[in-house]
Protein backbone atom coordinates (compact mmCIF):
# COMPACT_ATOMS: atom_id res chain seq x y z
CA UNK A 1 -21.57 47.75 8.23
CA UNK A 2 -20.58 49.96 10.39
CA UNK A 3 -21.40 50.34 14.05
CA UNK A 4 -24.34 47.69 14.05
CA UNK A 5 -24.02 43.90 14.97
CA UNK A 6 -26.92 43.44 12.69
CA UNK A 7 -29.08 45.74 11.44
CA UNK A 8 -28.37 48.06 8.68
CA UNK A 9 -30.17 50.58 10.48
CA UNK A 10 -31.13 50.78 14.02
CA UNK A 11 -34.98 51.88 14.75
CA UNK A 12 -35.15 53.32 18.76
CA UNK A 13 -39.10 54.53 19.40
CA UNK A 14 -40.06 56.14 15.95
CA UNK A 15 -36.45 57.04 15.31
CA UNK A 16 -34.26 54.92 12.64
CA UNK A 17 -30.31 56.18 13.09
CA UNK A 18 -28.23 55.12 10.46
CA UNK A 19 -24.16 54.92 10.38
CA UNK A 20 -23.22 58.55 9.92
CA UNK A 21 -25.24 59.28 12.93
CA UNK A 22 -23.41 57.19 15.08
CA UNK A 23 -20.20 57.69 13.56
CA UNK A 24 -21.04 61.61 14.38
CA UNK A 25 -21.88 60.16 18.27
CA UNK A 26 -18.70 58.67 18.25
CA UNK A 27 -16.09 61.35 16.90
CA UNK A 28 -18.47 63.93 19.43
CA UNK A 29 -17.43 61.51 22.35
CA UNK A 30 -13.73 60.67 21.15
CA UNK A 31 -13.50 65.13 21.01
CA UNK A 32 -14.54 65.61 24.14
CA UNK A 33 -13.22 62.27 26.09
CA UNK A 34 -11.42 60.38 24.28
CA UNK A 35 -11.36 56.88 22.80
CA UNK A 36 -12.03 54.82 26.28
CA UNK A 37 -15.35 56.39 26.78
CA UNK A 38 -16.58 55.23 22.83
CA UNK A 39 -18.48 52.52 25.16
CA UNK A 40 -21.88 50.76 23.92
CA UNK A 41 -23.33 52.74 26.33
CA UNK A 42 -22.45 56.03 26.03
CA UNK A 43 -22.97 55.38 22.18
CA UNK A 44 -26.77 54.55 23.13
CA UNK A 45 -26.98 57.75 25.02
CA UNK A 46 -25.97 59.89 22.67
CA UNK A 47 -27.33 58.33 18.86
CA UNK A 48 -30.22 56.74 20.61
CA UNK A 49 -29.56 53.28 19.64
CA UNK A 50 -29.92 50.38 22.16
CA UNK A 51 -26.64 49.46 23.37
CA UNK A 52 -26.90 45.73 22.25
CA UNK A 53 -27.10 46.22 18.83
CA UNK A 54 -23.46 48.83 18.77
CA UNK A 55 -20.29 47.45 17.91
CA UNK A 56 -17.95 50.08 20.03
CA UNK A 57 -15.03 49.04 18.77
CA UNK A 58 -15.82 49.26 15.19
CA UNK A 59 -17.02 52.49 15.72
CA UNK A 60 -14.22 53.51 17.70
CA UNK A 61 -12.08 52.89 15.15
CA UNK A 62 -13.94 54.52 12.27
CA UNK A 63 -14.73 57.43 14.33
CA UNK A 64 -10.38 57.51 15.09
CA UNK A 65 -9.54 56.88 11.43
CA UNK A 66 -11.73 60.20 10.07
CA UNK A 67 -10.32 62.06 13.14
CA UNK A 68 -6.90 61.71 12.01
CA UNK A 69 -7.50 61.69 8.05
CA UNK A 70 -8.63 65.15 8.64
CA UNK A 71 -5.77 66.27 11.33
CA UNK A 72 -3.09 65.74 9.21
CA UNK A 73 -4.76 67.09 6.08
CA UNK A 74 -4.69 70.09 8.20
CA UNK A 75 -1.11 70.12 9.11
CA UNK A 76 -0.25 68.72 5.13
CA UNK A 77 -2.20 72.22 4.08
CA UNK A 78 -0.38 73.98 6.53
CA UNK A 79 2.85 72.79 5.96
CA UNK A 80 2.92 73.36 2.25
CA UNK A 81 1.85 76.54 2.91
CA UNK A 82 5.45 77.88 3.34
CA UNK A 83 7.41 78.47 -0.16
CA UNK A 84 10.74 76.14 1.09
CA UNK A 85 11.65 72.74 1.96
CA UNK A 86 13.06 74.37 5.14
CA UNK A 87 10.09 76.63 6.03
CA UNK A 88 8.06 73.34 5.44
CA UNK A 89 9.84 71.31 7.99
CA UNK A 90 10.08 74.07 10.40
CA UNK A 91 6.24 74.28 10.11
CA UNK A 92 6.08 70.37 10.59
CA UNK A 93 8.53 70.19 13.20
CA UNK A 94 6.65 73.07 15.30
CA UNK A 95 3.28 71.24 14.88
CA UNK A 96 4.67 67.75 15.56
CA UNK A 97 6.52 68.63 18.80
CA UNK A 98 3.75 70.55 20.32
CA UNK A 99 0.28 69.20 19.28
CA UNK A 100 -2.04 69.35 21.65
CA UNK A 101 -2.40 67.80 24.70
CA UNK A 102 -5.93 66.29 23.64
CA UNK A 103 -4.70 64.88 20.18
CA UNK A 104 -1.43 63.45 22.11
CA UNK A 105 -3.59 61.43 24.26
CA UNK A 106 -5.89 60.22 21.87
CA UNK A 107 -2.99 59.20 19.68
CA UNK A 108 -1.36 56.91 23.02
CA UNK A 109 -5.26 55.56 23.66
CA UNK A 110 -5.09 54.56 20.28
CA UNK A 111 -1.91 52.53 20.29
CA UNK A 112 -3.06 51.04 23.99
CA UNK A 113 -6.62 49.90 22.77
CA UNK A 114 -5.23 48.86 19.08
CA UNK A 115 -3.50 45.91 21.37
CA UNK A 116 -7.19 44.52 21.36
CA UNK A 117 -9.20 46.26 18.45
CA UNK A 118 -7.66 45.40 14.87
CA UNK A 119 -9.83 47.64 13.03
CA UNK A 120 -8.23 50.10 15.63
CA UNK A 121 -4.82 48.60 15.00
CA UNK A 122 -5.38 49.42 11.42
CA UNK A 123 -6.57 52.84 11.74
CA UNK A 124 -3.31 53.30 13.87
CA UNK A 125 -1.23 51.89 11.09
CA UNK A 126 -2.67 53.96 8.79
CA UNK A 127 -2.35 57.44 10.74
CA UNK A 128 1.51 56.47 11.33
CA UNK A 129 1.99 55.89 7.57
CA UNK A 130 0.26 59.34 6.68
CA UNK A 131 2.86 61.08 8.99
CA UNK A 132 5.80 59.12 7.74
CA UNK A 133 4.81 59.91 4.27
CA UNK A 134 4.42 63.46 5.07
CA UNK A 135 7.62 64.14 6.69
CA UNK A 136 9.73 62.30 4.36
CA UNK A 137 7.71 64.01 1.15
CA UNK A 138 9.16 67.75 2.61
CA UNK A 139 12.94 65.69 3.14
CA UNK A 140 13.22 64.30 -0.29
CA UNK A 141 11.67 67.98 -1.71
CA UNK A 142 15.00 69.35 0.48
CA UNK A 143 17.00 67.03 -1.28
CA UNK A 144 16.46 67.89 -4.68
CA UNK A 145 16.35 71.35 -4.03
CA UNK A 146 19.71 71.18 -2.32
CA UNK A 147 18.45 72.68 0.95
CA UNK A 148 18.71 68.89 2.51
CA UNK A 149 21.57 66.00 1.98
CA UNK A 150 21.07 63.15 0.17
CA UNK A 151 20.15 61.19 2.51
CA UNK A 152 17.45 58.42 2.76
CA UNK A 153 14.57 60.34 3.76
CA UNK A 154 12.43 57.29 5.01
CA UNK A 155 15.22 56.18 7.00
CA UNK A 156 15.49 59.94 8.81
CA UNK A 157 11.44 60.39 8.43
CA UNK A 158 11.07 56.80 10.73
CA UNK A 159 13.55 58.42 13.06
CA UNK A 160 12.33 61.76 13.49
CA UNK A 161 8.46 60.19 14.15
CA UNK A 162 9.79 57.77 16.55
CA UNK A 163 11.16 60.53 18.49
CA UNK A 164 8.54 62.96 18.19
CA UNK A 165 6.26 59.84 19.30
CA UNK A 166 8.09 59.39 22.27
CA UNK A 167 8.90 63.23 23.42
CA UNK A 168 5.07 63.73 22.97
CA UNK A 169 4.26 61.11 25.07
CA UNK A 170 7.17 62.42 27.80
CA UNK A 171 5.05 65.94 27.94
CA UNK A 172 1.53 64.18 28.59
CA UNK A 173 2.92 62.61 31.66
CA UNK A 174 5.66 65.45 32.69
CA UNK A 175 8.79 63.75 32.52
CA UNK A 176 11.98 65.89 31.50
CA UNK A 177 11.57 69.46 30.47
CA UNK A 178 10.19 71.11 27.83
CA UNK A 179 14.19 72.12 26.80
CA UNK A 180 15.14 68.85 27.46
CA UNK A 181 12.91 66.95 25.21
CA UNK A 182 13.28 69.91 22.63
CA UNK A 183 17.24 69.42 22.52
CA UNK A 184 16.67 65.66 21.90
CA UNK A 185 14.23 66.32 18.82
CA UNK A 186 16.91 69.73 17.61
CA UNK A 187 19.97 67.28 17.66
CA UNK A 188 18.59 64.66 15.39
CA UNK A 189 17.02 67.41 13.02
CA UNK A 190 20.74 68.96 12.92
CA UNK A 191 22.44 65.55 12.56
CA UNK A 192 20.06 64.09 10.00
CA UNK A 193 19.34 67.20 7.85
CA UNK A 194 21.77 69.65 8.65
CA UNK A 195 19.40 72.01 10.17
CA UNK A 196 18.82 74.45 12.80
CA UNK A 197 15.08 74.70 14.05
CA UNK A 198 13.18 75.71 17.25
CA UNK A 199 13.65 78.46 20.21
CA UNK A 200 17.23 78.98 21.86
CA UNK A 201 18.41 76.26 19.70
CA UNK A 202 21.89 77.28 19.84
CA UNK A 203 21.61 76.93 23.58
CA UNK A 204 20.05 73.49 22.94
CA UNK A 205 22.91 72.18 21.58
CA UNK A 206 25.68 72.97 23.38
């Protein structure tokens, strides 16, 4: 059961909305506003269901799973778009370090809320574990090509997310510049995989 306390369905006048109806409300609100306002309320403003019978939370966390399922099958598709280990993490890198500002916040939301919302926490979990697996899939496709050193590419996958985590969450509230946070992310990518990546890098690292 999705978003329901106890119905299977929820009937509102004439009108019987189901769970992809409300799971649809949900992902329309978290799009345009973000996770906070998935409220009983606004969920009965928008499906039509009464407001007593909505578990917000549930559906909050459904409604953030599919969101980011389908984000980083997007990036995945785009990144393995490029013919070379390198090209691939270049493409990564560039989409990791500068997502936008609405998926950003909705990521931080996410981990806030999850404190409180174990489906949520799960969801979370699961999104982190989709972006670890990505990035160290393109490290350990370096490594046998020869383009990246042997290395333990969960090890350097953990610590490039962790930074990109934090660096993302630097931009959304303005602290450090853009070049400073990008010279954190370039030395760790040059020190971990021996490679050069992202504008004026040269000037980045000196």
């Amino acid at each position: 059961m999705l978003g329901r306390k106890r119905a299977k369905t929820a009937e509102h006048g004439d009108r019987v909305v189901g769970d992809e109806e409300i799971l649809a409300a949900a992902k329309t609100i978290l799009g345009s506003d973000g996770l906070l306002a998935i409220t009983p309320e606004r969920l009965s403003a928008t499906a039509g269901v009464p407001a007593d019978r909505l578990d917000a939370d549930a559906v909050a966390a459904e409604a953030y799973r599919e969101t980011a399922v389908a984000e980083i099958a997007e990036v995945r598709r785009t990144v393995l778009a490029n013919p070379s280990p390198v090209e691939q993490m270049r493409a990564l890198l560039s989409w990791l370090s500068t997502a936008p500002e609405d998926s950003d916040g909705v990521r931080l939301e996410a981990w806030a809320l999850a404190r409180h919302n174990p489906g949520l926490r799960s969801a979370v979990q699961e999104s982190e574990t989709a972006w670890h697996g990505l990035v160290a899939s393109v490290i350990r496709r370096g490594a046998r090509s020869g383009e990246f050193p042997q290395a333990d590419a969960d090890d350097i996958a953990a610590h490039v997310i962790s930074l990109v985590d934090g660096i993302n969450a630097y931009q959304l509230i303005g602290y450090r510049s853009d070049f400073d946070r990008m010279r954190l992310l370039t030395r760790v990518v040059q020190a971990e995989l021996g490679m050069i990546w992202g504008p004026k890098l040269a000037d980045a690292l000196s």
